[in-house]
PDB file of N, CA and C in Angstrom:
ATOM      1  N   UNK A   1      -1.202 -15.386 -13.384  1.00  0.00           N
ATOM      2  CA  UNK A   1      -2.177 -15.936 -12.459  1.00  0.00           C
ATOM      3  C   UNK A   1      -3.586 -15.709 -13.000  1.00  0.00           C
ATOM      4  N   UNK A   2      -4.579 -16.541 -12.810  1.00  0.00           N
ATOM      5  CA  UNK A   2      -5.947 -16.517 -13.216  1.00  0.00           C
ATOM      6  C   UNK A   2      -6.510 -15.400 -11.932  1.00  0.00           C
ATOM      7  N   UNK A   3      -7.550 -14.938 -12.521  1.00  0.00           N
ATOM      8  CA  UNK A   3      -8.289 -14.264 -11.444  1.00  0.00           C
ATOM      9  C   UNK A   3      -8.764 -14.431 -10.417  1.00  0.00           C
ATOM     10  N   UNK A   4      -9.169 -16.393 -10.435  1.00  0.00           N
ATOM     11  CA  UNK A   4      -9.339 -16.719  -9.382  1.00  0.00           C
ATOM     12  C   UNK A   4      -8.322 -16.816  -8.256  1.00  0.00           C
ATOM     13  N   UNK A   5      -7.200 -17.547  -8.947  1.00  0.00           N
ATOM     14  CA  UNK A   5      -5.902 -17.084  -7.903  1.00  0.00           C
ATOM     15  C   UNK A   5      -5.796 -16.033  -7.064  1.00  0.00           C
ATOM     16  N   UNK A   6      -5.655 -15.196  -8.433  1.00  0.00           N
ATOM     17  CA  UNK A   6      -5.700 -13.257  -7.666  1.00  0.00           C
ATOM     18  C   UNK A   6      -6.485 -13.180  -6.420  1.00  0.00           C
ATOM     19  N   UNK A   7      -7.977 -13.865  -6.186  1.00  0.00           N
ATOM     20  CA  UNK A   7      -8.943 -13.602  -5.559  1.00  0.00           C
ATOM     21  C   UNK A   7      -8.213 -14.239  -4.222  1.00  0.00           C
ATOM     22  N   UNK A   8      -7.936 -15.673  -4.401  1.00  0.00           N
ATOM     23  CA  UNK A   8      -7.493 -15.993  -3.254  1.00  0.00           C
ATOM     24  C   UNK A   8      -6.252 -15.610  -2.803  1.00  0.00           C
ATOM     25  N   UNK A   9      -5.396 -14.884  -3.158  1.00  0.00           N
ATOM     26  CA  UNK A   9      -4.165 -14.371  -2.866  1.00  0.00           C
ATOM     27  C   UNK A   9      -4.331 -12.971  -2.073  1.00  0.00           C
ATOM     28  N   UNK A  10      -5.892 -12.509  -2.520  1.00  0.00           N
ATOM     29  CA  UNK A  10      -5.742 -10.817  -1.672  1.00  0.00           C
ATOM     30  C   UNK A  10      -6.163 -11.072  -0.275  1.00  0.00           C
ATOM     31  N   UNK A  11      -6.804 -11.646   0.426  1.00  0.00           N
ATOM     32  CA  UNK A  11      -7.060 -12.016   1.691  1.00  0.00           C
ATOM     33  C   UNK A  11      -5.405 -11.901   2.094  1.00  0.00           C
ATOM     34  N   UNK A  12      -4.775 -12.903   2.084  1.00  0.00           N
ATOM     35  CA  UNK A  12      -3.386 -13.110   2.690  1.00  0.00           C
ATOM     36  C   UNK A  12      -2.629 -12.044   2.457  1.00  0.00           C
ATOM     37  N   UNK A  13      -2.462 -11.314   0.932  1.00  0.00           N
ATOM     38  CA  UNK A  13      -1.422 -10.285   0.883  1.00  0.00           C
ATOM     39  C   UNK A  13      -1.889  -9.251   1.750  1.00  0.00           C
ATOM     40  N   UNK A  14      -3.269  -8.934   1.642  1.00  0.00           N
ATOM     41  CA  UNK A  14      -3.525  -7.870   2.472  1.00  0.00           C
ATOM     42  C   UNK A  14      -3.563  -8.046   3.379  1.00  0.00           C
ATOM     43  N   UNK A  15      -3.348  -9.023   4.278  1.00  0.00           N
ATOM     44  CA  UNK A  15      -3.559  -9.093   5.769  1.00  0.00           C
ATOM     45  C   UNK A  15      -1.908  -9.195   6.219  1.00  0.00           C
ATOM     46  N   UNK A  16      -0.495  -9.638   5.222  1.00  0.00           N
ATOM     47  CA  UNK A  16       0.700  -9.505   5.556  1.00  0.00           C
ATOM     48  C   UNK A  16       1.158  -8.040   5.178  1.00  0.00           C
ATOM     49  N   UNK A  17       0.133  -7.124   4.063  1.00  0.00           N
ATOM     50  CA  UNK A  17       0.479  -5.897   3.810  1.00  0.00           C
ATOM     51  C   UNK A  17       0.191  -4.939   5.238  1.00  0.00           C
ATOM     52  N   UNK A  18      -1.157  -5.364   5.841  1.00  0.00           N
ATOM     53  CA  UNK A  18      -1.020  -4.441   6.138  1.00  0.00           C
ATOM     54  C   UNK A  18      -0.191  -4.609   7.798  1.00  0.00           C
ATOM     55  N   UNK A  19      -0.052  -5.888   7.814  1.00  0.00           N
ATOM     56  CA  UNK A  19       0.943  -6.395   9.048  1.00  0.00           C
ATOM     57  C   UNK A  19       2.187  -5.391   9.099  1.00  0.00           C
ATOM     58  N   UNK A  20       2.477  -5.725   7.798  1.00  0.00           N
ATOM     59  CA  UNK A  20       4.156  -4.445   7.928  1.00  0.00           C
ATOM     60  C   UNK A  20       3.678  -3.117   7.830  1.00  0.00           C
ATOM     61  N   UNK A  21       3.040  -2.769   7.111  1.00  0.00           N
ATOM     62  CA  UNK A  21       2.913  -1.053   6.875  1.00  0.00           C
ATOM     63  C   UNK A  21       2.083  -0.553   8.239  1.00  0.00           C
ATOM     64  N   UNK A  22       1.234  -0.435   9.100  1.00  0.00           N
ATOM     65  CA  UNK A  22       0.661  -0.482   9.947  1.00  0.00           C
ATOM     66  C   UNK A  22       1.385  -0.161  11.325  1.00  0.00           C
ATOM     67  N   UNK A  23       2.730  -1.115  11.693  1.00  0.00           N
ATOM     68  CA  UNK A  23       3.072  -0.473  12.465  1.00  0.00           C
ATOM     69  C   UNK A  23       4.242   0.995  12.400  1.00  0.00           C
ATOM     70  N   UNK A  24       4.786   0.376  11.025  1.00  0.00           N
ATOM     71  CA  UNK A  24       5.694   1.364  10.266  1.00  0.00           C
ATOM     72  C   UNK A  24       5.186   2.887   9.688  1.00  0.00           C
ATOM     73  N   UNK A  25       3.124   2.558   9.979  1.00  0.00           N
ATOM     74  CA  UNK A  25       2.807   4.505   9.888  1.00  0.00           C
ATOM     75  C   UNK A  25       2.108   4.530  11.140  1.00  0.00           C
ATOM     76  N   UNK A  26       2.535   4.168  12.126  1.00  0.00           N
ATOM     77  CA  UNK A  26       1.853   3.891  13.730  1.00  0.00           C
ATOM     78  C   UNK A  26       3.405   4.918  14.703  1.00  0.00           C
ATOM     79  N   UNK A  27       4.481   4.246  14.086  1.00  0.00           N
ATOM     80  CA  UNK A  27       5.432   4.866  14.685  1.00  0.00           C
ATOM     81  C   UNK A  27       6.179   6.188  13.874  1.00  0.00           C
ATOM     82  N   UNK A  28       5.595   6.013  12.495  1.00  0.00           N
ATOM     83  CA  UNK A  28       6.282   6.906  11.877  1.00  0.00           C
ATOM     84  C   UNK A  28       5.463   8.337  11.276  1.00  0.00           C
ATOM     85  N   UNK A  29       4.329   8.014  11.236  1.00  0.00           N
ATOM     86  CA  UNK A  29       3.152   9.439  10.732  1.00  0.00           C
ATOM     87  C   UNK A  29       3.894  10.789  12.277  1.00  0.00           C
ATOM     88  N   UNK A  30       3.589  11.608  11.449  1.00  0.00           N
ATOM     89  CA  UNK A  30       3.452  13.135  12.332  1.00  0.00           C
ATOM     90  C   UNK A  30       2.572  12.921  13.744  1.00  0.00           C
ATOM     91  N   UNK A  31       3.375  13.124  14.605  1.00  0.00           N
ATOM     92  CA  UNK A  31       2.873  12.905  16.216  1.00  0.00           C
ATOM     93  C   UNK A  31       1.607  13.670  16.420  1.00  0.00           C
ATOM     94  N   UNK A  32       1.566  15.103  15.779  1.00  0.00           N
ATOM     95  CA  UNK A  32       0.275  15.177  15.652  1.00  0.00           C
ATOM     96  C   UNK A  32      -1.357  14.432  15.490  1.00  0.00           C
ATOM     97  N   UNK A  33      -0.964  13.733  14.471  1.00  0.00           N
ATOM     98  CA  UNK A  33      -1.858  12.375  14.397  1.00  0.00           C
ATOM     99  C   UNK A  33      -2.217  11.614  15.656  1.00  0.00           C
ATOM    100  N   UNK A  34      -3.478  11.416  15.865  1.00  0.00           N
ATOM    101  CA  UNK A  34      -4.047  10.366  16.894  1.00  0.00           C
ATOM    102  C   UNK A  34      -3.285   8.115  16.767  1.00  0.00           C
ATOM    103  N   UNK A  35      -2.983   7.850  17.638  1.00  0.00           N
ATOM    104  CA  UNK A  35      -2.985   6.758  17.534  1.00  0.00           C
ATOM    105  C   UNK A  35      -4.154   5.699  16.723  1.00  0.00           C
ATOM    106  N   UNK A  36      -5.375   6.370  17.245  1.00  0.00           N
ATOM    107  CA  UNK A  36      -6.376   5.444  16.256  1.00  0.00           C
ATOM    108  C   UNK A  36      -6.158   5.975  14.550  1.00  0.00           C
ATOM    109  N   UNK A  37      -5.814   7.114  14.344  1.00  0.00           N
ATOM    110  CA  UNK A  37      -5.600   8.012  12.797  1.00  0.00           C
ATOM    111  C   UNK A  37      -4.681   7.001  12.523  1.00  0.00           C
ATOM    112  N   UNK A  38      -3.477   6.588  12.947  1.00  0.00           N
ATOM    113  CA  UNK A  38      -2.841   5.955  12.350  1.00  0.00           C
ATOM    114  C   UNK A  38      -3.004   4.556  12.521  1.00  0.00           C
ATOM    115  N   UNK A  39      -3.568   4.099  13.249  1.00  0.00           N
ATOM    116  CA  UNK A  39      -3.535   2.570  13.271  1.00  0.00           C
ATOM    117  C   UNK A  39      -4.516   2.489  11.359  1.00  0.00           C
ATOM    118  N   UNK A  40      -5.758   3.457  11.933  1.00  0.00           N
ATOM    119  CA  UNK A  40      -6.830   3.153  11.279  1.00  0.00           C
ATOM    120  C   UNK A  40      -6.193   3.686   9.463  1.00  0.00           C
ATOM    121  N   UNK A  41      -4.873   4.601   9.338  1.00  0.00           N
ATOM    122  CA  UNK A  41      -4.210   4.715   8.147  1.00  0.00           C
ATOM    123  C   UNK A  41      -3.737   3.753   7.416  1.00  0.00           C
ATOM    124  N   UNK A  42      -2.954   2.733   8.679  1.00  0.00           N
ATOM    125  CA  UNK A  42      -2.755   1.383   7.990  1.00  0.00           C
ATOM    126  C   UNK A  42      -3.881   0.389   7.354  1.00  0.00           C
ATOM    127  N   UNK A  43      -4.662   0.442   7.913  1.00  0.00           N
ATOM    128  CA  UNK A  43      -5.643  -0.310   7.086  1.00  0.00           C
ATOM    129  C   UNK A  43      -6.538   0.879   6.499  1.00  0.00           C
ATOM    130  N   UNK A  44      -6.775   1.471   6.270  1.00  0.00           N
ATOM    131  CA  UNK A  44      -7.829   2.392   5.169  1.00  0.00           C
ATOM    132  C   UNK A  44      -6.549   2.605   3.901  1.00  0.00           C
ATOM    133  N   UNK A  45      -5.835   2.935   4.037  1.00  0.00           N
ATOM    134  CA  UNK A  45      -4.838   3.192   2.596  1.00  0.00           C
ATOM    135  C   UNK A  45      -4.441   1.679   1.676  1.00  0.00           C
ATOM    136  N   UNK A  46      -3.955   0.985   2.368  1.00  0.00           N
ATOM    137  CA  UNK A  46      -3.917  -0.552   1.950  1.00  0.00           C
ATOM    138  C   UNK A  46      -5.023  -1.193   1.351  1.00  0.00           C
ATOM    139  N   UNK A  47      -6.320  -1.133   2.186  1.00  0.00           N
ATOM    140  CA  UNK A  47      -7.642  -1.336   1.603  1.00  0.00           C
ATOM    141  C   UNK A  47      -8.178  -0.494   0.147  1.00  0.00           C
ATOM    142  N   UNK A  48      -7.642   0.750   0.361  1.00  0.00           N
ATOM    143  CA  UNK A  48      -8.053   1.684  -1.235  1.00  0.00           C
ATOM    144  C   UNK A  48      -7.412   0.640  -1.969  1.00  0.00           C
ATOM    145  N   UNK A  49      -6.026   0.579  -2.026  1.00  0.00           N
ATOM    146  CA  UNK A  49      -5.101   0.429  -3.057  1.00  0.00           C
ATOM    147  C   UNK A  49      -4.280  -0.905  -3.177  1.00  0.00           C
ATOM    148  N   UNK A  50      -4.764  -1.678  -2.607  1.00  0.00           N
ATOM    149  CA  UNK A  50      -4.253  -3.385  -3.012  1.00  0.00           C
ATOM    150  C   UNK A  50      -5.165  -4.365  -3.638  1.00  0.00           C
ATOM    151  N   UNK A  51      -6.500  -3.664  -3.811  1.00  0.00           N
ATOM    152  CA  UNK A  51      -7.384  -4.377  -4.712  1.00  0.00           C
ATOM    153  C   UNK A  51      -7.098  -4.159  -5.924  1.00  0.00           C
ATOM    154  N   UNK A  52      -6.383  -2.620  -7.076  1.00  0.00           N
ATOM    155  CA  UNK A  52      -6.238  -2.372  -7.943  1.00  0.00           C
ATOM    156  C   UNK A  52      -4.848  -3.081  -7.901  1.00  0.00           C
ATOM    157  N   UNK A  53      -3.644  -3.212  -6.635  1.00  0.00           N
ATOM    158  CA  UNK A  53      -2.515  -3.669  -7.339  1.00  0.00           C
ATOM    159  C   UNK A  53      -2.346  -5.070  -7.360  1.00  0.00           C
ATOM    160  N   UNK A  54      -3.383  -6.034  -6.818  1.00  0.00           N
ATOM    161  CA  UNK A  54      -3.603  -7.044  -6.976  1.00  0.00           C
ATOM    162  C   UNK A  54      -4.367  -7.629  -7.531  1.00  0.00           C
ATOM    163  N   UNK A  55      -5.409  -6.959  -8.122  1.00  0.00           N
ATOM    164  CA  UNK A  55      -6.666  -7.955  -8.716  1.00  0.00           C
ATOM    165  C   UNK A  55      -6.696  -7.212 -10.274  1.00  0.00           C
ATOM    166  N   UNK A  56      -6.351  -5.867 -10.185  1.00  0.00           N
ATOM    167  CA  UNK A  56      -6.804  -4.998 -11.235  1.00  0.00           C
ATOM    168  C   UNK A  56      -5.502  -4.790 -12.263  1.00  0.00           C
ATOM    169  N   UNK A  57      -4.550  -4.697 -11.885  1.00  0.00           N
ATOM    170  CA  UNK A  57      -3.225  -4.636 -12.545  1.00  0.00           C
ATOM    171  C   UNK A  57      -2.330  -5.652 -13.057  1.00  0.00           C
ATOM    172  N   UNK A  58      -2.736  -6.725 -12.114  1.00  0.00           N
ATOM    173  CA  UNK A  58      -2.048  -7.913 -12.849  1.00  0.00           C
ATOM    174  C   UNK A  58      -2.628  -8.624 -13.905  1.00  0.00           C
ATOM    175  N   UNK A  59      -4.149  -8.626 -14.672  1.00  0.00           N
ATOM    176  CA  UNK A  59      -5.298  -8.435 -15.292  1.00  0.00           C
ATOM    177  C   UNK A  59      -5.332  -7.458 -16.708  1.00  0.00           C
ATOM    178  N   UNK A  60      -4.818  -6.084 -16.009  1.00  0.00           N
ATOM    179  CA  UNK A  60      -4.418  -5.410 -17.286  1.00  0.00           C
ATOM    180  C   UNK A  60      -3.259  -5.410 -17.949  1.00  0.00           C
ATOM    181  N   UNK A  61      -1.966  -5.562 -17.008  1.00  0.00           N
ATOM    182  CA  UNK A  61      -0.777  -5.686 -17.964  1.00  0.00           C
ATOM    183  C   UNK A  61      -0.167  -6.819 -18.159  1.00  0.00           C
ATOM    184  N   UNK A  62      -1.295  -8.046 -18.176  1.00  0.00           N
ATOM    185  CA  UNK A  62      -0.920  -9.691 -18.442  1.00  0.00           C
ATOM    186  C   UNK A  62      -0.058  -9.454 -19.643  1.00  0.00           C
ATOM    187  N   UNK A  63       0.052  -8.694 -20.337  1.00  0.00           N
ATOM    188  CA  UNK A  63       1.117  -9.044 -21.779  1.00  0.00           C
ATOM    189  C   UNK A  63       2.250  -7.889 -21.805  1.00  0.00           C
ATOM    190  N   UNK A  64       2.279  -7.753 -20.629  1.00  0.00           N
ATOM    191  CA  UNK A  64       3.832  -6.941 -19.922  1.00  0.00           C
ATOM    192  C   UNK A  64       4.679  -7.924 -18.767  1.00  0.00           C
ATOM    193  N   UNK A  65       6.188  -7.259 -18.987  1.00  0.00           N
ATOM    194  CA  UNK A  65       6.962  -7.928 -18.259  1.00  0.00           C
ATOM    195  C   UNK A  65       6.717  -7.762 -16.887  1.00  0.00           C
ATOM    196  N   UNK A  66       6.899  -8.769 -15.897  1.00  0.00           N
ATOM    197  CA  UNK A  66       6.833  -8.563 -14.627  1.00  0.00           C
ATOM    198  C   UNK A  66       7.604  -7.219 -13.739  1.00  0.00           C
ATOM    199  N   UNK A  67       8.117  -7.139 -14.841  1.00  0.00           N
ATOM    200  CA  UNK A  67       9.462  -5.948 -14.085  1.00  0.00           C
ATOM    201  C   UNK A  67       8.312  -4.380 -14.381  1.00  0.00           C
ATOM    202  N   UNK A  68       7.502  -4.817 -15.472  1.00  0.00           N
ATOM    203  CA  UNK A  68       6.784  -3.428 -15.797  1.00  0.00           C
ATOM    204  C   UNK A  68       5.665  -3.590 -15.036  1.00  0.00           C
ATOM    205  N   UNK A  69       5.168  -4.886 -14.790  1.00  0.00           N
ATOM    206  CA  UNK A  69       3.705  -4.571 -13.570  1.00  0.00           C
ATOM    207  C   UNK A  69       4.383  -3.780 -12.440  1.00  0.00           C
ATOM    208  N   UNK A  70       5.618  -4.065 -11.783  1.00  0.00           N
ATOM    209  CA  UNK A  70       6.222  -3.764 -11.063  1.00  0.00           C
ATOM    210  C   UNK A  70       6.248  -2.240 -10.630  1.00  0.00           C
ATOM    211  N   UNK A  71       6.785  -1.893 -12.139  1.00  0.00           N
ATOM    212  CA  UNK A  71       7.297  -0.566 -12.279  1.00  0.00           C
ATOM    213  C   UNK A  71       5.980   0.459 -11.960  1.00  0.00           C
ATOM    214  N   UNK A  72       4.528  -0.435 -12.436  1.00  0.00           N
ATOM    215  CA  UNK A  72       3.579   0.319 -12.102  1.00  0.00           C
ATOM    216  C   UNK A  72       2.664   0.428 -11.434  1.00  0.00           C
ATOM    217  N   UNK A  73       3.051  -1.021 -10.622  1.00  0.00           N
ATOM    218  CA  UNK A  73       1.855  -0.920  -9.216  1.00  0.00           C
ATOM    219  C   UNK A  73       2.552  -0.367  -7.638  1.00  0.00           C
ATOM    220  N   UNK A  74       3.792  -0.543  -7.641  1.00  0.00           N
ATOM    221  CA  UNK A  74       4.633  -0.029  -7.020  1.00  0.00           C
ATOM    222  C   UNK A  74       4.863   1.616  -6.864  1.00  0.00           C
ATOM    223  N   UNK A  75       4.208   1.964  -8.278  1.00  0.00           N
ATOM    224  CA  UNK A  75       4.286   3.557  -8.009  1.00  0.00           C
ATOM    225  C   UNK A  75       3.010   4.495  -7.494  1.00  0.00           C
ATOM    226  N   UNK A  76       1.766   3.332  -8.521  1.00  0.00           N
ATOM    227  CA  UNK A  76       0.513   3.444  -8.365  1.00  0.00           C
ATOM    228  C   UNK A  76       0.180   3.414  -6.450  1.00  0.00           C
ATOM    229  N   UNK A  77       0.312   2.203  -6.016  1.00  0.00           N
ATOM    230  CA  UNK A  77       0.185   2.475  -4.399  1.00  0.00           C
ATOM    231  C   UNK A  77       1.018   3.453  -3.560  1.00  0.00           C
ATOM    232  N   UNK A  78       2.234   3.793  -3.316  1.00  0.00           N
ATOM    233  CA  UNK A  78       2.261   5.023  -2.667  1.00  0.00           C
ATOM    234  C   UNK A  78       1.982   6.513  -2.891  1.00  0.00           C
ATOM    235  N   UNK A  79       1.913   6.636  -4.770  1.00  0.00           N
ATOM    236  CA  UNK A  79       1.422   7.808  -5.080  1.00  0.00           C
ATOM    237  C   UNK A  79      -0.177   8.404  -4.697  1.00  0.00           C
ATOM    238  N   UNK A  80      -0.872   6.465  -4.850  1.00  0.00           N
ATOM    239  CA  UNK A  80      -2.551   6.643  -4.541  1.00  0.00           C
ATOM    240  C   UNK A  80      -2.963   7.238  -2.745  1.00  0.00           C
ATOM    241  N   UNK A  81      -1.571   6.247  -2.293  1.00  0.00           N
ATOM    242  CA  UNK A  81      -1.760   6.579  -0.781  1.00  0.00           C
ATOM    243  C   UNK A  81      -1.399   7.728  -0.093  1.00  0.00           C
ATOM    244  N   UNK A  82      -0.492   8.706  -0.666  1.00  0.00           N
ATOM    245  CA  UNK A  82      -0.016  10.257  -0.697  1.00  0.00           C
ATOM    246  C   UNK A  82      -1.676  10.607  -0.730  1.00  0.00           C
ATOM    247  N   UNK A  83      -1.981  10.549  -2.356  1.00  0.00           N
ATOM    248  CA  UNK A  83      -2.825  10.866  -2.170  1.00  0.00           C
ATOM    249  C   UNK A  83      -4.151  11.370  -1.767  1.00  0.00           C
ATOM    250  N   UNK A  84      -4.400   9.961  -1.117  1.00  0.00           N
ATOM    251  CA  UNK A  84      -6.176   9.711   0.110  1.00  0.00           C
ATOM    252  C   UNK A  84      -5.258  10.297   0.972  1.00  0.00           C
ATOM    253  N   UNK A  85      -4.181  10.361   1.408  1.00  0.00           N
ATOM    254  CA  UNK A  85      -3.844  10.863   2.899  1.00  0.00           C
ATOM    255  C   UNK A  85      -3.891  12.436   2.899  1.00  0.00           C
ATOM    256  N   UNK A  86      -3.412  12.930   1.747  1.00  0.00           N
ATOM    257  CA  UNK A  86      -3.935  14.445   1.614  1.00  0.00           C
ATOM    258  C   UNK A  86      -5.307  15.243   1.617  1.00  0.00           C
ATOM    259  N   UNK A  87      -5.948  14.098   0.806  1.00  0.00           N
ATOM    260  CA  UNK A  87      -6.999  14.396   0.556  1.00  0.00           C
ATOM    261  C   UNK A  87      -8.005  14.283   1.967  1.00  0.00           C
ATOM    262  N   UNK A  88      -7.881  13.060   2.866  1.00  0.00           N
ATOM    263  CA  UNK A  88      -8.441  12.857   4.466  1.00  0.00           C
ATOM    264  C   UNK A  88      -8.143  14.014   4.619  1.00  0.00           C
ATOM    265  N   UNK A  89      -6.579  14.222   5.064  1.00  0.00           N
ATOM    266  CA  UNK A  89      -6.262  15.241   6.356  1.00  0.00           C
ATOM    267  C   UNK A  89      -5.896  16.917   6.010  1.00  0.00           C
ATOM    268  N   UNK A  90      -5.430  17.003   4.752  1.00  0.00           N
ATOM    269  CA  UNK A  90      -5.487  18.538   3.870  1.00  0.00           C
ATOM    270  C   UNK A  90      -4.231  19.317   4.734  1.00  0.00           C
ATOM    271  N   UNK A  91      -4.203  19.976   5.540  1.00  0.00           N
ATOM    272  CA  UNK A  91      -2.994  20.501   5.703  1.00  0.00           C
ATOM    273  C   UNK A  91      -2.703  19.827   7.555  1.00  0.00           C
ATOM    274  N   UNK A  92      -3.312  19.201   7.728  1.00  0.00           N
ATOM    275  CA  UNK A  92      -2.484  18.018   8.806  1.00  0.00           C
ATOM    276  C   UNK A  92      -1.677  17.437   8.164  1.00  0.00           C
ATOM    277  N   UNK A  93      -1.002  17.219   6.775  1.00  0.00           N
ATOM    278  CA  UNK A  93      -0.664  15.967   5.867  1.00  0.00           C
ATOM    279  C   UNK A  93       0.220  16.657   5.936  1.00  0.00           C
ATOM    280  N   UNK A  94       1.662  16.465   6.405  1.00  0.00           N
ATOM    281  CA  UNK A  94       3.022  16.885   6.438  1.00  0.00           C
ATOM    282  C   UNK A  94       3.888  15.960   5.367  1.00  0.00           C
ATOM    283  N   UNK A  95       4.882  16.219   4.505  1.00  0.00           N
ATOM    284  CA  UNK A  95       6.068  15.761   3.990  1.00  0.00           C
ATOM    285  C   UNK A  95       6.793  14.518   4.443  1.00  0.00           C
ATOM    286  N   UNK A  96       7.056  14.731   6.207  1.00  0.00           N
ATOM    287  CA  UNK A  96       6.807  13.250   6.847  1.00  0.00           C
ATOM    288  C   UNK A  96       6.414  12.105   6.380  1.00  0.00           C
ATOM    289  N   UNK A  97       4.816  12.637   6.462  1.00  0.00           N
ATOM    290  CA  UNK A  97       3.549  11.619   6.408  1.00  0.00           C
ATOM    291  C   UNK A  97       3.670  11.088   4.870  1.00  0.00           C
ATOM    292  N   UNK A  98       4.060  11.722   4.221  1.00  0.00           N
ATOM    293  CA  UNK A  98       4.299  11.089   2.787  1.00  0.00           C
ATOM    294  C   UNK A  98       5.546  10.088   2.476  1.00  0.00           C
ATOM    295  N   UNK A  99       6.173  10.682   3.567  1.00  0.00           N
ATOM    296  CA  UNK A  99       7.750   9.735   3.073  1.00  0.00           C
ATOM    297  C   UNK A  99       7.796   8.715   3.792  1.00  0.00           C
ATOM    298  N   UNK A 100       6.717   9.068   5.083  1.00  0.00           N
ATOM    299  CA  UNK A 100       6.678   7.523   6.053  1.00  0.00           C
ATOM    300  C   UNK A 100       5.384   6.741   5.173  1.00  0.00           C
ATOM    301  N   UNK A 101       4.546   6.673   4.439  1.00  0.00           N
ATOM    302  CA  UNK A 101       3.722   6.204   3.438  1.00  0.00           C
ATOM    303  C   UNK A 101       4.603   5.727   2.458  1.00  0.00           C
ATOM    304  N   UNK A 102       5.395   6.187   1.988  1.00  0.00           N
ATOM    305  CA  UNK A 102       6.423   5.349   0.904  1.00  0.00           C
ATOM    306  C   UNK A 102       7.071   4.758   1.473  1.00  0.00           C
ATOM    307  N   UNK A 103       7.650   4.946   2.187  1.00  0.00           N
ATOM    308  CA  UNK A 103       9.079   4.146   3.229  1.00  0.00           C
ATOM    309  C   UNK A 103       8.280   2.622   3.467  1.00  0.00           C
ATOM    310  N   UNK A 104       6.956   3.097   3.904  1.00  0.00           N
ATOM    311  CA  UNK A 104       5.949   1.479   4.355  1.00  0.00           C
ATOM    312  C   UNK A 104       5.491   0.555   3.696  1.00  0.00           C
ATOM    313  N   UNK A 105       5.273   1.261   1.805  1.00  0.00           N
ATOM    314  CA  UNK A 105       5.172   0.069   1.077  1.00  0.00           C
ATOM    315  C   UNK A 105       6.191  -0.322   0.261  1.00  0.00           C
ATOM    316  N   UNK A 106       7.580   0.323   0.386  1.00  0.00           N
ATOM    317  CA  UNK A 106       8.558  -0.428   0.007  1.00  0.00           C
ATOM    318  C   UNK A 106       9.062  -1.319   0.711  1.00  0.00           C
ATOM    319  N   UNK A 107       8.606  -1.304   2.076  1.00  0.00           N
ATOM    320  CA  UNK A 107       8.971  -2.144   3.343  1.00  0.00           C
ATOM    321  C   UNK A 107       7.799  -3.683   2.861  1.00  0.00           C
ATOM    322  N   UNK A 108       6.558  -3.587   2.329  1.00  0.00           N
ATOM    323  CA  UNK A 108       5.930  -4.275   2.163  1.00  0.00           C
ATOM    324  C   UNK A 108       6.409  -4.856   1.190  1.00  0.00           C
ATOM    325  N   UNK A 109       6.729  -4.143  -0.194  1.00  0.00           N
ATOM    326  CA  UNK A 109       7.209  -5.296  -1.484  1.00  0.00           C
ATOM    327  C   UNK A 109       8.532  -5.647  -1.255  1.00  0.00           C
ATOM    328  N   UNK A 110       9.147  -5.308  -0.692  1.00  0.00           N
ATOM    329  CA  UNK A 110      10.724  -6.354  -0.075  1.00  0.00           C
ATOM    330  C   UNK A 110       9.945  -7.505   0.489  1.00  0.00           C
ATOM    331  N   UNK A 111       9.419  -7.320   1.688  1.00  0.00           N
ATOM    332  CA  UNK A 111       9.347  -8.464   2.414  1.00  0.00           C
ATOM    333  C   UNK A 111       8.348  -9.802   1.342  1.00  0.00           C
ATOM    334  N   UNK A 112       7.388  -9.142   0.814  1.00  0.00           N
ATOM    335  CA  UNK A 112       6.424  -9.595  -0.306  1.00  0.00           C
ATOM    336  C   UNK A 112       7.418 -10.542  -1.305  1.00  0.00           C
ATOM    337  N   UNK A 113       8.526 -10.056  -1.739  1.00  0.00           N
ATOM    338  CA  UNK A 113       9.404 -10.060  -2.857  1.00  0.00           C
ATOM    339  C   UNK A 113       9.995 -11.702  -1.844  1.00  0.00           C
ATOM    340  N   UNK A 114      10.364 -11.303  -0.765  1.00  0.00           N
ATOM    341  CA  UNK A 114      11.208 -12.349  -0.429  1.00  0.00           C
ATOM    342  C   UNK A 114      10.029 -13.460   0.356  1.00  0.00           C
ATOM    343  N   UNK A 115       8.978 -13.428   0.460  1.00  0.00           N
ATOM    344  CA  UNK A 115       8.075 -14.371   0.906  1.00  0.00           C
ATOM    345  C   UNK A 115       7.620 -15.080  -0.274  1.00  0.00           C
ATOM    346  N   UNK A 116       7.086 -14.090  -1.186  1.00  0.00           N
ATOM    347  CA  UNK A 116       6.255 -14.799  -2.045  1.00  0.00           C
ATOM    348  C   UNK A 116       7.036 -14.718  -3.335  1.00  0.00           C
TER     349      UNK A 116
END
């Protein structure tokens, strides 16, 4: 895809990304967490990290197989989103909260996979 593509493709992915992941860390983050913490998780983590796996990654590994962008934007977003979520909340950030953060964007590239 040209960049311009890319450009017009992140509006929509991110607005079906964060459609699925959103309610999937709404019901699934540590009850501890506030309802607005998590609404507002679904879109602040998605927003870090779908500009690099959409605009920035498909750009750098244009002369890799699709299976290897795969292999590395797929790891890149829930590891990035572990991440900011540790880094926000520091020891509010339970084991949970990490596995319901992965659980949500594999829920996103299935559905992604079979839409687009």
């Amino acid at each position: 895809m040209s960049p311009y593509e890319l450009w017009q493709f992140l509006p929509v992915g991110y607005l079906l990304t964060i459609a699925i992941e959103t309610p999937i860390l709404f019901f699934g983050l540590s009850p501890h967490h506030s309802k607005r913490r998590r609404i507002l998780a679904g879109l602040w983590l998605t927003a870090c990290t779908y500009p690099i796996v959409t605009l920035v990654l498909p750009l750098l590994l244009i002369d890799y197989s699709r299976a290897f962008y795969l292999l590395i934007a797929e790891t890149f977003a829930p590891v990035a989103e572990c991440l900011l979520f540790w880094l926000a909340f520091g020891k509010e950030a339970k084991w949970r909260d990490f596995a319901v953060i992965v659980a949500a964007n594999v829920a996103s590239f299935l559905v992604g996979e079979v839409v687009f």
